[in-house]
N, C-alpha and C. Protein backbone atom coordinates (compact mmCIF):
# COMPACT_ATOMS: atom_id res chain seq x y z
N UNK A 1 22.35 -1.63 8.92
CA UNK A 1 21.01 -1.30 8.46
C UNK A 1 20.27 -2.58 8.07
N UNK A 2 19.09 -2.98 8.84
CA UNK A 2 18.63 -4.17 8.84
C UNK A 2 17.45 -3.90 7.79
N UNK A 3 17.14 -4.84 6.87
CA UNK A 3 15.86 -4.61 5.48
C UNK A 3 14.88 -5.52 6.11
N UNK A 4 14.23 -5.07 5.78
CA UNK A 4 12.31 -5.47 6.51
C UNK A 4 11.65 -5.65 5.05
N UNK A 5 11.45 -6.97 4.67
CA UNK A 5 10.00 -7.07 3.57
C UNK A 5 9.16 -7.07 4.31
N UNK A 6 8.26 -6.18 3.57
CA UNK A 6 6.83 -5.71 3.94
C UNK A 6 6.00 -6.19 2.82
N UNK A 7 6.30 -6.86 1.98
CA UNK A 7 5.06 -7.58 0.54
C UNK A 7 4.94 -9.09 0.78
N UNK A 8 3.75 -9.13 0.70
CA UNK A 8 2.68 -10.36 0.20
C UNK A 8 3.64 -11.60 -0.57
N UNK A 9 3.26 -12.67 -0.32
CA UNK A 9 3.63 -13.52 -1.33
C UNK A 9 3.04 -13.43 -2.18
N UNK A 10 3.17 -13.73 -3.76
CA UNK A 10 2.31 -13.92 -4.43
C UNK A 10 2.12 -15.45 -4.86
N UNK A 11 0.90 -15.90 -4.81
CA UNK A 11 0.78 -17.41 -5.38
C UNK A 11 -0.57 -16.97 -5.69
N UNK A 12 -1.42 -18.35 -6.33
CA UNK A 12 -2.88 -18.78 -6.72
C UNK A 12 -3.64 -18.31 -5.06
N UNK A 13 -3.08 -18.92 -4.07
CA UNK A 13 -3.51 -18.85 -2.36
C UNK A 13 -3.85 -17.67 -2.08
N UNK A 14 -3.25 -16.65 -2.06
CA UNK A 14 -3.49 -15.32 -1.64
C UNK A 14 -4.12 -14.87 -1.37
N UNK A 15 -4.42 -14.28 -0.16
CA UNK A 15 -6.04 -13.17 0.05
C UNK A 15 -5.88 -12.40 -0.60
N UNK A 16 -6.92 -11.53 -0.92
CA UNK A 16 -7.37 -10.40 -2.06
C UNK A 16 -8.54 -9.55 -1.00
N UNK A 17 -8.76 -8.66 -1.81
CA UNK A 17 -9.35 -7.84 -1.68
C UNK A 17 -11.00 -8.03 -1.65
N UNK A 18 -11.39 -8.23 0.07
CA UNK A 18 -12.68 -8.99 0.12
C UNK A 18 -12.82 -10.16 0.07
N UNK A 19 -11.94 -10.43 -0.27
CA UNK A 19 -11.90 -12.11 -0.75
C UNK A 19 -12.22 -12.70 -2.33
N UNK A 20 -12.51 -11.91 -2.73
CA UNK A 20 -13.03 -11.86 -4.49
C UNK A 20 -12.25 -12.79 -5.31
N UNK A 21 -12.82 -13.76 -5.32
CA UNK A 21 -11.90 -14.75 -5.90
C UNK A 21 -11.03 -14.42 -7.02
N UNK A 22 -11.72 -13.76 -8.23
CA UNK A 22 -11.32 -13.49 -9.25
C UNK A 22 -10.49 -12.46 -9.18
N UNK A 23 -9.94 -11.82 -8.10
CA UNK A 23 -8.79 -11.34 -7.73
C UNK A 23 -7.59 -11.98 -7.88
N UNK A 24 -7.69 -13.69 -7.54
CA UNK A 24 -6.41 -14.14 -7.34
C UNK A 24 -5.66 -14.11 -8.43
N UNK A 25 -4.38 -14.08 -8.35
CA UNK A 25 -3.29 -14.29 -9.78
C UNK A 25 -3.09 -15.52 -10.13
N UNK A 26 -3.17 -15.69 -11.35
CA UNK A 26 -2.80 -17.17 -12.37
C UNK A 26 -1.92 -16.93 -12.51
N UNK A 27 -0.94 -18.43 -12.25
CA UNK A 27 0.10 -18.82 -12.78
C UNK A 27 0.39 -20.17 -13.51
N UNK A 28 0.99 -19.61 -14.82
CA UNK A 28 0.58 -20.79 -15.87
C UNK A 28 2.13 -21.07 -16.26
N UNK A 29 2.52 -23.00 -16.27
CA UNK A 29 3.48 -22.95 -16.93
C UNK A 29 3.58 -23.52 -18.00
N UNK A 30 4.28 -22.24 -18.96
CA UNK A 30 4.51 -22.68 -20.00
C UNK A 30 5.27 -23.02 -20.85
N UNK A 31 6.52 -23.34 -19.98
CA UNK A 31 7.43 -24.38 -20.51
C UNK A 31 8.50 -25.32 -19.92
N UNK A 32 8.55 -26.48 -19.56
CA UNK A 32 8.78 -27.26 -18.68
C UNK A 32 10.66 -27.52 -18.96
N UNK A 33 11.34 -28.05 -18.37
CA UNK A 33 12.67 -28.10 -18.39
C UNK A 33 13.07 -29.24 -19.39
N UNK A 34 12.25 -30.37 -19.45
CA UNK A 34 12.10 -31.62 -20.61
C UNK A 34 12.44 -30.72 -21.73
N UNK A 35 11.37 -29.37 -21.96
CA UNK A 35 11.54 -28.43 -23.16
C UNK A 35 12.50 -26.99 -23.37
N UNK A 36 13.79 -28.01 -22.55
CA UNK A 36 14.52 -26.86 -22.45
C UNK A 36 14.85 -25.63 -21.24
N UNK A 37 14.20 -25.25 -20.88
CA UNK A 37 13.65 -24.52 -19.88
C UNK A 37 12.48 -24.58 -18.92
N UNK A 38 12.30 -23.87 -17.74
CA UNK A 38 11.21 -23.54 -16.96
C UNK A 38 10.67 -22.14 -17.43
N UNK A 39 9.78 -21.91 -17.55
CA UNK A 39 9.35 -20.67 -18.14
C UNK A 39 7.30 -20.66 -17.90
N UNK A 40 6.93 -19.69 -17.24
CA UNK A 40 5.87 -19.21 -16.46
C UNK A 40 5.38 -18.02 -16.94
N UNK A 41 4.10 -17.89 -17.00
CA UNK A 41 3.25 -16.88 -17.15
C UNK A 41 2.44 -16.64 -15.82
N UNK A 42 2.73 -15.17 -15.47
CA UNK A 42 2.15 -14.29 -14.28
C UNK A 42 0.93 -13.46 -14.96
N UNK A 43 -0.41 -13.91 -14.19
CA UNK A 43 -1.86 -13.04 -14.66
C UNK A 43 -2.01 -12.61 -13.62
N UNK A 44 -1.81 -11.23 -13.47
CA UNK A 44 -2.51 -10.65 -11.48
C UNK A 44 -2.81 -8.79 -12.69
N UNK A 45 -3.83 -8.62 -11.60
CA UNK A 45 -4.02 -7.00 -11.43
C UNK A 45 -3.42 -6.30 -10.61
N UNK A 46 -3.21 -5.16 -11.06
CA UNK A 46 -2.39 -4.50 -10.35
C UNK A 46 -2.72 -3.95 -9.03
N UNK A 47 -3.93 -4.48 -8.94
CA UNK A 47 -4.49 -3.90 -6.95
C UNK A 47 -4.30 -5.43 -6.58
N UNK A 48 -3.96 -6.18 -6.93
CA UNK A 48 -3.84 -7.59 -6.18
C UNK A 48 -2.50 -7.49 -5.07
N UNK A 49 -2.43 -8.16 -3.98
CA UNK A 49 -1.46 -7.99 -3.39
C UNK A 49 -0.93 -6.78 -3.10
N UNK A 50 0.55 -6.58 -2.11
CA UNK A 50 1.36 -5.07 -2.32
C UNK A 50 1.48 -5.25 -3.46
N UNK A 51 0.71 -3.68 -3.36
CA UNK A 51 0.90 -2.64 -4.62
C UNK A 51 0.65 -0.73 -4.29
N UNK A 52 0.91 -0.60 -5.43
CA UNK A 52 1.08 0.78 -5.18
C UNK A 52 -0.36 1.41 -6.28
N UNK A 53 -1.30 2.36 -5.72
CA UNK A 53 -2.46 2.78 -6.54
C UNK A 53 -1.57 4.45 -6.92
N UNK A 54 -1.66 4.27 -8.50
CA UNK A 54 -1.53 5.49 -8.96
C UNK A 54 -2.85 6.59 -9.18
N UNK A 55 -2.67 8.04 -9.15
CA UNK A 55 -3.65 9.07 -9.01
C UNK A 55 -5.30 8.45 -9.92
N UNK A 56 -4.54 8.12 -11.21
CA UNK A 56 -5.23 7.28 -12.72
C UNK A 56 -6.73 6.02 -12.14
N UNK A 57 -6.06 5.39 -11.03
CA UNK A 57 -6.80 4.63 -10.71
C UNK A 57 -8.61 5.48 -9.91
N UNK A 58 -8.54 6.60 -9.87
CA UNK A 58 -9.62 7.24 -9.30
C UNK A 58 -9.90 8.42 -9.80
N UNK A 59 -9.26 9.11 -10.79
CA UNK A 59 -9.47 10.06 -11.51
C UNK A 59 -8.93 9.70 -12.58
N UNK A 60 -10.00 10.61 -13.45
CA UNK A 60 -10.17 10.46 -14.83
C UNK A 60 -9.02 11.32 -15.54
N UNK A 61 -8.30 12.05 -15.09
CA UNK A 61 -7.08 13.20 -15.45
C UNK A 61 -5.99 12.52 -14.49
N UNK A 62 -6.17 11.74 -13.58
CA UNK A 62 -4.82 11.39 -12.65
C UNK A 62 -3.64 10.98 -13.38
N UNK A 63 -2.49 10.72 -12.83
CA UNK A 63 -1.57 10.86 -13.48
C UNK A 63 -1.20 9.46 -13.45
N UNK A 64 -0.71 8.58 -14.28
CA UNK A 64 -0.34 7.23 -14.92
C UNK A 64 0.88 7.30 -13.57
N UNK A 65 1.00 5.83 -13.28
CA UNK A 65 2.33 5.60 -12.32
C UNK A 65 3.48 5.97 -13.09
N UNK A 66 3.41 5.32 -14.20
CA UNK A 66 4.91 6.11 -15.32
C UNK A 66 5.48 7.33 -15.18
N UNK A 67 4.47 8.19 -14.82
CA UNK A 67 4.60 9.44 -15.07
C UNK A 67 5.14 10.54 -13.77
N UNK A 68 5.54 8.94 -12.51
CA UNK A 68 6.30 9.82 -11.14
C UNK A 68 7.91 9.17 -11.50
N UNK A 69 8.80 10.29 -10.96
CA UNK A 69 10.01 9.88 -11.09
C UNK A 69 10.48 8.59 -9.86
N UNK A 70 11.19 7.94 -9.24
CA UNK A 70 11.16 6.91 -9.03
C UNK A 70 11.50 7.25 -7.68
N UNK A 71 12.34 8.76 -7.47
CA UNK A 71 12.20 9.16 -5.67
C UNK A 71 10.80 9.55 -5.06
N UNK A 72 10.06 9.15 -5.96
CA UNK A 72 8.71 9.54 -5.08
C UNK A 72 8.31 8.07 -4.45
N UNK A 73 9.00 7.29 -4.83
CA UNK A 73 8.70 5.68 -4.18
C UNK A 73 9.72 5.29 -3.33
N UNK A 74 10.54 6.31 -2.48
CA UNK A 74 10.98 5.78 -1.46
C UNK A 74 11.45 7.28 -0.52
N UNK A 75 11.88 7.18 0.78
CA UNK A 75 11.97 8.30 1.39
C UNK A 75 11.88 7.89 2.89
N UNK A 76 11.94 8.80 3.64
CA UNK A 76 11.77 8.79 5.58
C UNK A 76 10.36 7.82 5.55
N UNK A 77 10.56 6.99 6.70
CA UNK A 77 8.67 6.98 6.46
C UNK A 77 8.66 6.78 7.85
N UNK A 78 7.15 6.92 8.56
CA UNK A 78 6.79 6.61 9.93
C UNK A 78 5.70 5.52 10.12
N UNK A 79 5.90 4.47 10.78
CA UNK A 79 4.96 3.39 11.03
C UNK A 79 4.63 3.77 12.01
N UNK A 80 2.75 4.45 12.38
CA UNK A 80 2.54 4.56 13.15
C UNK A 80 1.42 3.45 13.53
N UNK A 81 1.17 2.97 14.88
CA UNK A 81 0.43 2.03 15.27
C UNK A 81 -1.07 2.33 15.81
N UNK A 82 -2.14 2.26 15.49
CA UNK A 82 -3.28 2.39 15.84
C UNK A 82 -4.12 1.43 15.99
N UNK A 83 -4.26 0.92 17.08
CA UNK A 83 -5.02 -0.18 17.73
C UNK A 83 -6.24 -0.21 18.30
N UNK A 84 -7.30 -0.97 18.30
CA UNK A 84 -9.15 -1.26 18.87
C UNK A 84 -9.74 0.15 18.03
N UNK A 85 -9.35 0.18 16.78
CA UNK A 85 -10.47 1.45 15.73
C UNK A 85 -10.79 0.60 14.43
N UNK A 86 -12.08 0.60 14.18
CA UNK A 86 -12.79 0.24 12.92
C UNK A 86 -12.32 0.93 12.19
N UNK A 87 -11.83 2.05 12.19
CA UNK A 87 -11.29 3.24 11.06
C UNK A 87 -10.36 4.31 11.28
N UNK A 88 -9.41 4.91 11.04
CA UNK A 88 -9.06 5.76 11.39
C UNK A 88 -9.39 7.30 10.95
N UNK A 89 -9.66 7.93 12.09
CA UNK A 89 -10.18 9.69 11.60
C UNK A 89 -9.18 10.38 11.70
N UNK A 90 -9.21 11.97 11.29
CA UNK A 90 -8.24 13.05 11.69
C UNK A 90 -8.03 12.82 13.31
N UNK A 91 -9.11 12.98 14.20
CA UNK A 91 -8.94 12.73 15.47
C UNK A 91 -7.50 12.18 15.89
N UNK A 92 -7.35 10.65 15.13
CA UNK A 92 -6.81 9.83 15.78
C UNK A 92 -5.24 9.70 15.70
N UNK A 93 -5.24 11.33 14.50
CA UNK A 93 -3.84 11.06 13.48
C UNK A 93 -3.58 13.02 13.99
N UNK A 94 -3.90 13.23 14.40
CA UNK A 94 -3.55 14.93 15.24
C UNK A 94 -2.47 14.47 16.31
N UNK A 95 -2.77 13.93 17.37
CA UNK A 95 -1.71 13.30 18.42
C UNK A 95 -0.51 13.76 17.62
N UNK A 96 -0.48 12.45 16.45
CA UNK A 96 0.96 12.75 15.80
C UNK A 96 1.47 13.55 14.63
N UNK A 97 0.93 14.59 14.95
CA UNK A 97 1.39 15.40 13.76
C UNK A 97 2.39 15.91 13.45
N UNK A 98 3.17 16.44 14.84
CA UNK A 98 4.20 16.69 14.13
C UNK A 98 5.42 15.45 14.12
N UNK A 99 5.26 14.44 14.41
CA UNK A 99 6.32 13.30 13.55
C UNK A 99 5.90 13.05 12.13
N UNK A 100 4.77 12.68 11.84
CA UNK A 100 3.68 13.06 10.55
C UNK A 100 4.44 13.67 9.34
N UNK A 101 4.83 15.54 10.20
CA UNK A 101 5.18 16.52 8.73
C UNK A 101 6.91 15.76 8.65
N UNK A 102 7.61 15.43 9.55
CA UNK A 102 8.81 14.91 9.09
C UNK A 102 8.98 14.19 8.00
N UNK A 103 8.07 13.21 7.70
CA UNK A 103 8.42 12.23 6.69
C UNK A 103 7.54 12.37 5.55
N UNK A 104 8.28 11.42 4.70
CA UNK A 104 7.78 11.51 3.35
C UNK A 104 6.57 10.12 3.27
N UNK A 105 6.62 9.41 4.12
CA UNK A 105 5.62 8.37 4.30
C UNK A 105 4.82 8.41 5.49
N UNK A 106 3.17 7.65 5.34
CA UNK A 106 3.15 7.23 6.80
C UNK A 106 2.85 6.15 6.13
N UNK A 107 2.92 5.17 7.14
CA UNK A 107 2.66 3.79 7.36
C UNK A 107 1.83 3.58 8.44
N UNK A 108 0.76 2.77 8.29
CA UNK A 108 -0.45 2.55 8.93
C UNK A 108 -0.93 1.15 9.56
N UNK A 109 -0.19 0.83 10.67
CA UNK A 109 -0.12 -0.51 11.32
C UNK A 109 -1.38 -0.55 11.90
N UNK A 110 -2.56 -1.12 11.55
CA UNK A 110 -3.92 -1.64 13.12
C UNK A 110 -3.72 -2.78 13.00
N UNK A 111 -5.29 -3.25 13.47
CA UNK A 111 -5.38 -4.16 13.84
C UNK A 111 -5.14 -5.53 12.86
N UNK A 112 -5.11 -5.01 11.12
CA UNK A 112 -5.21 -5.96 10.52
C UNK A 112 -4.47 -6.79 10.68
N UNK A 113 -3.72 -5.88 11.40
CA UNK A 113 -1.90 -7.04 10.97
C UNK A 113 -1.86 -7.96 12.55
N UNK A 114 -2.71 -7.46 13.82
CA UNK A 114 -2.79 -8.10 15.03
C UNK A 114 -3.56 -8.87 15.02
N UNK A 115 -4.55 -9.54 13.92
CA UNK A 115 -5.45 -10.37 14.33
C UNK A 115 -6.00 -11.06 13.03
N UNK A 116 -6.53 -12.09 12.67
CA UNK A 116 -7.12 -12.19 11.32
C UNK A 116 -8.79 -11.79 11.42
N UNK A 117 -8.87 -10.83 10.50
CA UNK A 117 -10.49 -10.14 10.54
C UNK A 117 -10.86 -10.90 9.41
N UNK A 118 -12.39 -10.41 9.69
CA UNK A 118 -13.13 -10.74 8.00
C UNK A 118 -12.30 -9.98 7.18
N UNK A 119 -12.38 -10.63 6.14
CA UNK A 119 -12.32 -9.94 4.89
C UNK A 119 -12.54 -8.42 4.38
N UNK A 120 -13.73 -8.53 4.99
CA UNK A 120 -14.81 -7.25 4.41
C UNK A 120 -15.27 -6.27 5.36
N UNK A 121 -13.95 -6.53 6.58
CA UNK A 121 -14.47 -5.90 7.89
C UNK A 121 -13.18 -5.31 8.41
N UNK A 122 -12.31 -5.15 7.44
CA UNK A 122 -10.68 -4.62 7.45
C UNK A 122 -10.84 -2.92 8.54
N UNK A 123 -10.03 -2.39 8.76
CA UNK A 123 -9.58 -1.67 9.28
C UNK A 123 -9.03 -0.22 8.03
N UNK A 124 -10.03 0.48 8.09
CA UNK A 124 -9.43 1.14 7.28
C UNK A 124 -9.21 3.22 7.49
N UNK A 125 -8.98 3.75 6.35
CA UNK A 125 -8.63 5.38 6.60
C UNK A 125 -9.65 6.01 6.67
N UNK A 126 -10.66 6.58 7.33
CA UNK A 126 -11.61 7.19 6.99
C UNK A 126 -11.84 8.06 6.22
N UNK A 127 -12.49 8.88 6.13
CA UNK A 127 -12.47 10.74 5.30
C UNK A 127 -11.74 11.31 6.13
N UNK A 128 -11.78 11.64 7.27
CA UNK A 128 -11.40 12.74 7.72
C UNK A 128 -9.77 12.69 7.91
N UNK A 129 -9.63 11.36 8.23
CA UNK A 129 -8.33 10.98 8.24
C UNK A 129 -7.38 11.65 6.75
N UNK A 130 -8.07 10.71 5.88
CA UNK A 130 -7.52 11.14 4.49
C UNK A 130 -7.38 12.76 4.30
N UNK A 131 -8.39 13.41 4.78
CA UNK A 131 -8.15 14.77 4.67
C UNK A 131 -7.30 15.67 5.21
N UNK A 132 -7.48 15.24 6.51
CA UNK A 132 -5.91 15.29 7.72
C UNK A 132 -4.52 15.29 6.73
N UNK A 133 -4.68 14.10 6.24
CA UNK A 133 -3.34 13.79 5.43
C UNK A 133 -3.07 14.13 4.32
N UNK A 134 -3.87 14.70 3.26
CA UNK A 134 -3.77 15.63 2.33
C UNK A 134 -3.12 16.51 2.71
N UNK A 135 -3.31 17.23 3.41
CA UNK A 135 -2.85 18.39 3.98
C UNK A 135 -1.16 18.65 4.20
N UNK A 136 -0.73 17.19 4.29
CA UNK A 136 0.73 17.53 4.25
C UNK A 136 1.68 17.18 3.64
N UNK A 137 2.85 17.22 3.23
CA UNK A 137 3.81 17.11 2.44
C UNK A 137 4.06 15.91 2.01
N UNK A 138 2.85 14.59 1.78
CA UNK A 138 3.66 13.13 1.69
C UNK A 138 3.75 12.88 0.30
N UNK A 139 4.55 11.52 0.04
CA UNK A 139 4.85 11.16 -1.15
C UNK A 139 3.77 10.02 -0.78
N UNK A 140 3.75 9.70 -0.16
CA UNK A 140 2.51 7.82 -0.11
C UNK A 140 2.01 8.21 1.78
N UNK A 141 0.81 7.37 1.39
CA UNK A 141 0.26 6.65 2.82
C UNK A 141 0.04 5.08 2.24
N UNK A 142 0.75 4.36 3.43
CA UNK A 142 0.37 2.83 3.24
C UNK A 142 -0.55 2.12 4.19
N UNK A 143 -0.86 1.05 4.31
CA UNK A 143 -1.77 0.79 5.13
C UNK A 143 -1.45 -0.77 4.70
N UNK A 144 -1.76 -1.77 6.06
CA UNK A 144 -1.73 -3.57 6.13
C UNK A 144 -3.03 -3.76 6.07
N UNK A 145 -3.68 -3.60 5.00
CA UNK A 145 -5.40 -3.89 4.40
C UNK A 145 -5.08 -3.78 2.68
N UNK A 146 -5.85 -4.68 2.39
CA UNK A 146 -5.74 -4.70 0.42
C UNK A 146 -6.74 -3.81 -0.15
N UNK A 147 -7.01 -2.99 1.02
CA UNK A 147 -7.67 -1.44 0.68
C UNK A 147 -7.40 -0.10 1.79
N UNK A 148 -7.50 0.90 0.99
CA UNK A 148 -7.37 1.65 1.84
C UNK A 148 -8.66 2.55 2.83
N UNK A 149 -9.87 2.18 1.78
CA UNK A 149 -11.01 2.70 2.07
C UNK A 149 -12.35 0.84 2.16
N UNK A 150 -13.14 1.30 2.61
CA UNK A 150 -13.74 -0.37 2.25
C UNK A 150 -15.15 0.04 1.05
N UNK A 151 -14.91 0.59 0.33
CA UNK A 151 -15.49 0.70 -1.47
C UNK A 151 -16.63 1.65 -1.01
N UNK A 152 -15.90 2.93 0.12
CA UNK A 152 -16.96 4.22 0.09
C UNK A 152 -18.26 4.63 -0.89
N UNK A 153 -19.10 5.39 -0.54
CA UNK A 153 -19.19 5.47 -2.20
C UNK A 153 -18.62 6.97 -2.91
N UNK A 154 -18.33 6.98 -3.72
CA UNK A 154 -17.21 7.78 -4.26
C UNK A 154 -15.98 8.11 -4.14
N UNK A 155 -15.55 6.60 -3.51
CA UNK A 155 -13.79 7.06 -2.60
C UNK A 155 -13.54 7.88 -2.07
N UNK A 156 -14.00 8.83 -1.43
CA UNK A 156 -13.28 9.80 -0.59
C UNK A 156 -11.70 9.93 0.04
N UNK A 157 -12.11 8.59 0.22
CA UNK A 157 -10.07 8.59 1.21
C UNK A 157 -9.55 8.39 -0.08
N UNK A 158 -9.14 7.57 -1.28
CA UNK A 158 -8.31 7.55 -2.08
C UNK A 158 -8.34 8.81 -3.11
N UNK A 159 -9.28 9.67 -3.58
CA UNK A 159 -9.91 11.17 -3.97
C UNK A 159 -8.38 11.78 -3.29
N UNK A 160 -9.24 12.26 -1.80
CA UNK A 160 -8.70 13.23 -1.06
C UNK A 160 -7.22 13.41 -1.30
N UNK A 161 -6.58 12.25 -1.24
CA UNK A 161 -5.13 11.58 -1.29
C UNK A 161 -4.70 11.97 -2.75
N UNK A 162 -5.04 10.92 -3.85
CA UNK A 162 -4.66 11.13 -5.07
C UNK A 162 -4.35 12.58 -5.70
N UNK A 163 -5.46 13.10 -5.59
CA UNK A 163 -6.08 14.74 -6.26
C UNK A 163 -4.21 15.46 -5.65
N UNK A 164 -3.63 15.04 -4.45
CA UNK A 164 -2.49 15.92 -4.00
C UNK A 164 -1.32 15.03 -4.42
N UNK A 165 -1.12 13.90 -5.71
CA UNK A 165 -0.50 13.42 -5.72
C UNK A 165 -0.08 12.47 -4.84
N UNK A 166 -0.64 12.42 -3.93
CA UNK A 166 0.08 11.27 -2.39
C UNK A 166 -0.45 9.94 -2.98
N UNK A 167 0.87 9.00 -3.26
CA UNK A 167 0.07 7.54 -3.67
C UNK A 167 -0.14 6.37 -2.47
N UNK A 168 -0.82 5.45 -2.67
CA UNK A 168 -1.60 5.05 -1.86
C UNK A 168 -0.35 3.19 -1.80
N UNK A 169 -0.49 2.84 -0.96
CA UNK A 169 0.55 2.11 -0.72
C UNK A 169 -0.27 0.44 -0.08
N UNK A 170 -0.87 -0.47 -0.52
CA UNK A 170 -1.66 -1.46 0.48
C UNK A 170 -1.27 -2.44 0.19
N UNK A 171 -2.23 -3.24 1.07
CA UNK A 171 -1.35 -5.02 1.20
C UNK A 171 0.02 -4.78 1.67
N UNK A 172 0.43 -4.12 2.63
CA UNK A 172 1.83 -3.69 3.34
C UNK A 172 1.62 -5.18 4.51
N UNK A 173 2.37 -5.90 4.33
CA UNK A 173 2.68 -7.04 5.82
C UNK A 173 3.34 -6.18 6.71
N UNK A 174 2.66 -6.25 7.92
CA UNK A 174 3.35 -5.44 8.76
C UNK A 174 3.19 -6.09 10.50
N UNK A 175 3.26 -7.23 10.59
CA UNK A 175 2.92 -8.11 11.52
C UNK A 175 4.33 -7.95 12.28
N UNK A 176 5.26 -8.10 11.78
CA UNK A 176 6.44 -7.95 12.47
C UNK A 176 7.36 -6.94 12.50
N UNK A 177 6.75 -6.10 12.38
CA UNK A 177 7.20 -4.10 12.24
C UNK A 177 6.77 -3.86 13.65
N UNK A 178 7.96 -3.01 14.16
CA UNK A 178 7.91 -1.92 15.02
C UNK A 178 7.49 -0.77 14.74
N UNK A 179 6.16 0.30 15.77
CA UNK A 179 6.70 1.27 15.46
C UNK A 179 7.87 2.23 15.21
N UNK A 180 7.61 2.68 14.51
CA UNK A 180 8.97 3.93 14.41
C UNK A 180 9.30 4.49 13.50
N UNK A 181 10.54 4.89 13.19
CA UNK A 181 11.08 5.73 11.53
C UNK A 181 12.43 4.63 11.11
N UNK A 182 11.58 4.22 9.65
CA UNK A 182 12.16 4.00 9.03
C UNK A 182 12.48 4.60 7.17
N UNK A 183 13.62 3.70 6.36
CA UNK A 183 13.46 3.73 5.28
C UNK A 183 12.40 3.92 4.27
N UNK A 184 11.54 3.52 3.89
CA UNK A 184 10.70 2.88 3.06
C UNK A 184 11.28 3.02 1.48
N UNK A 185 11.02 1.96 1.09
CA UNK A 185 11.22 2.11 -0.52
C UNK A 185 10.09 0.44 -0.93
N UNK A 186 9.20 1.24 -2.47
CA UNK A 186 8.22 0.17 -3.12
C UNK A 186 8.09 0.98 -4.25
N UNK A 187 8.83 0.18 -4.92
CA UNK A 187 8.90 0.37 -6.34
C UNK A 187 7.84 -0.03 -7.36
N UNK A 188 7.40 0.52 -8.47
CA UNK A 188 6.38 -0.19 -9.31
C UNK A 188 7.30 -0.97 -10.46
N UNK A 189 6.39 -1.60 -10.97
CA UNK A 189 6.85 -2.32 -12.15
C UNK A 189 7.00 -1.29 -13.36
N UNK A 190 7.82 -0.86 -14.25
CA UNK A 190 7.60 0.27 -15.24
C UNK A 190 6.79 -0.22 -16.77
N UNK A 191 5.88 0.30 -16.11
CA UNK A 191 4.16 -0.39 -16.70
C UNK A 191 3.65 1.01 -18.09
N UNK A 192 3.33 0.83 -19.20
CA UNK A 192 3.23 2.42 -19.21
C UNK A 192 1.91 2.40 -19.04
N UNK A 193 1.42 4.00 -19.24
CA UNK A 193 0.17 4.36 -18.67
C UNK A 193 -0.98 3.32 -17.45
N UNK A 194 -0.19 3.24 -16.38
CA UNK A 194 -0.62 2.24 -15.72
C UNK A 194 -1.54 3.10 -14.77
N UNK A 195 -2.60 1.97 -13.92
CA UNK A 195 -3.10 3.10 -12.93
C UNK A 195 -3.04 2.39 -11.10
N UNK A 196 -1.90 1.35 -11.47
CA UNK A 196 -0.97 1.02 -10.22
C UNK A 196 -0.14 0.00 -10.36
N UNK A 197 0.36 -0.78 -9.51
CA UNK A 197 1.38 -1.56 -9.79
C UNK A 197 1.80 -2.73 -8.72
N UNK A 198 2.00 -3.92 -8.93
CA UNK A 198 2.39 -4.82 -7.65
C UNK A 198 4.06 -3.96 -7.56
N UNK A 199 4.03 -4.30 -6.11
CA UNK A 199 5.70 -3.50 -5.66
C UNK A 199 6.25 -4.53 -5.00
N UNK A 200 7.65 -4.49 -4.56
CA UNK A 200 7.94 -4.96 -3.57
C UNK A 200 8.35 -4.18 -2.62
N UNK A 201 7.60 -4.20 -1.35
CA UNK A 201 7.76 -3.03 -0.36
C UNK A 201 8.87 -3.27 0.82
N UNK A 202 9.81 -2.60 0.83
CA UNK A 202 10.86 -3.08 2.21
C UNK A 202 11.19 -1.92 3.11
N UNK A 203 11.07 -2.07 4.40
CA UNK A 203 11.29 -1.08 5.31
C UNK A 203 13.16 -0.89 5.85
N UNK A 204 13.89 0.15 5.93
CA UNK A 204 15.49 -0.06 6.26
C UNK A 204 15.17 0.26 7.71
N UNK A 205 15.90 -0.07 8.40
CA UNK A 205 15.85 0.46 9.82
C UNK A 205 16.91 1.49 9.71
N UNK A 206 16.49 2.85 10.49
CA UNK A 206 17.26 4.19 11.07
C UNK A 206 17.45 4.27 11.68
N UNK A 207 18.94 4.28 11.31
CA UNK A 207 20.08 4.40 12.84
C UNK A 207 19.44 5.81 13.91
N UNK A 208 19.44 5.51 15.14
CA UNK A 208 19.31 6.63 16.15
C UNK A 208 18.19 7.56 16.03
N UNK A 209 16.88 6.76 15.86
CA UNK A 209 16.01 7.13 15.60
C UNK A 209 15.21 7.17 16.71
């Protein structure tokens, strides 16, 4: 069983979300080995990089990441590939539906991960899509964009999603992923009342899949 990281480095460098500078994470050191030790302070938000968006982050009643037990962050998942779409709709996610109800994930490979786009011109879930996917039994949808929607107005795709519990999974590296069925497991940091979390996301490969 071969392990696939699927997360971001984290440094000062990092793309973010749009590019928003004040996205990036500080790292401060604050104590040098002369003084004994190496010892560092990490400043990032929790939508910076892979991370995982809890319900909290878009509703005002959603439920804190604390508050899922820890098998809801890993399970079957399906990387499916969707290539030359500005967005993805229900349309484009019917084809595969029924590999879809099998798993407890999808994973959402375009173009981000085939090409370097603008920033602000990412590839993302549409409404209808999101609604498509409400509809069925998942624990997460992930996606290789540091959004899942590009700042709708009123979120719709992260709404649609959240409201059914399905958490939202982004900044997934997925440049060197195959389609197919794998593992997935992305754990949060145990944050309390948080309303997401940097993860580290890794794909297992499935035997005879």
């Amino acid at each position: 069983m071969d392990i696939i990281d699927i997360s971001m480095v984290i440094s000062p460098e990092m793309p973010t979300y749009k590019g928003i500078t004040e996205r990036k994470p500080v790292i401060e050191v604050t104590n040098t080995i002369d003084q004994g030790s190496n010892e560092s302070r990490l400043s990032i938000l929790y939508h910076t990089g892979t991370h995982v968006d809890a319900p909290f982050h878009m509703l005002s009643k959603g439920k804190t990441i604390d508050l899922f037990p820890l098998q809801h962050f890993e399970g079957k998942a399906l990387v499916l590939e969707l290539s030359n779409l500005e967005k993805i709709e229900a349309e484009h996610l019917l084809p595969h539906e029924i590999p879809i109800t099998t798993v407890d994930f999808l994973i959402l490979k375009t173009d981000n991960s085939l090409q370097q786009l603008h920033p602000k011109k990412f590839v993302f879930l549409g409404e209808s899509g999101a609604h498509f996917l409400s509809k069925k039994f998942l624990k997460g949808v992930g996606i290789d964009s540091l959004g899942i929607e590009r700042d709708q107005p009123q979120h719709p795709t992260h709404r649609l999603l959240l409201e059914k519990d399905i958490l939202i999974f982004e900044g997934l590296v997925l440049t060197h992923v195959n389609p197919g069925f794998y593992w997935f497991s992305g754990y949060p940091l145990k944050i309390k009342a948080a309303d997401g979390s940097p993860i580290r996301a890794i794909l297992r490969t499935i035997s005879n899949e």
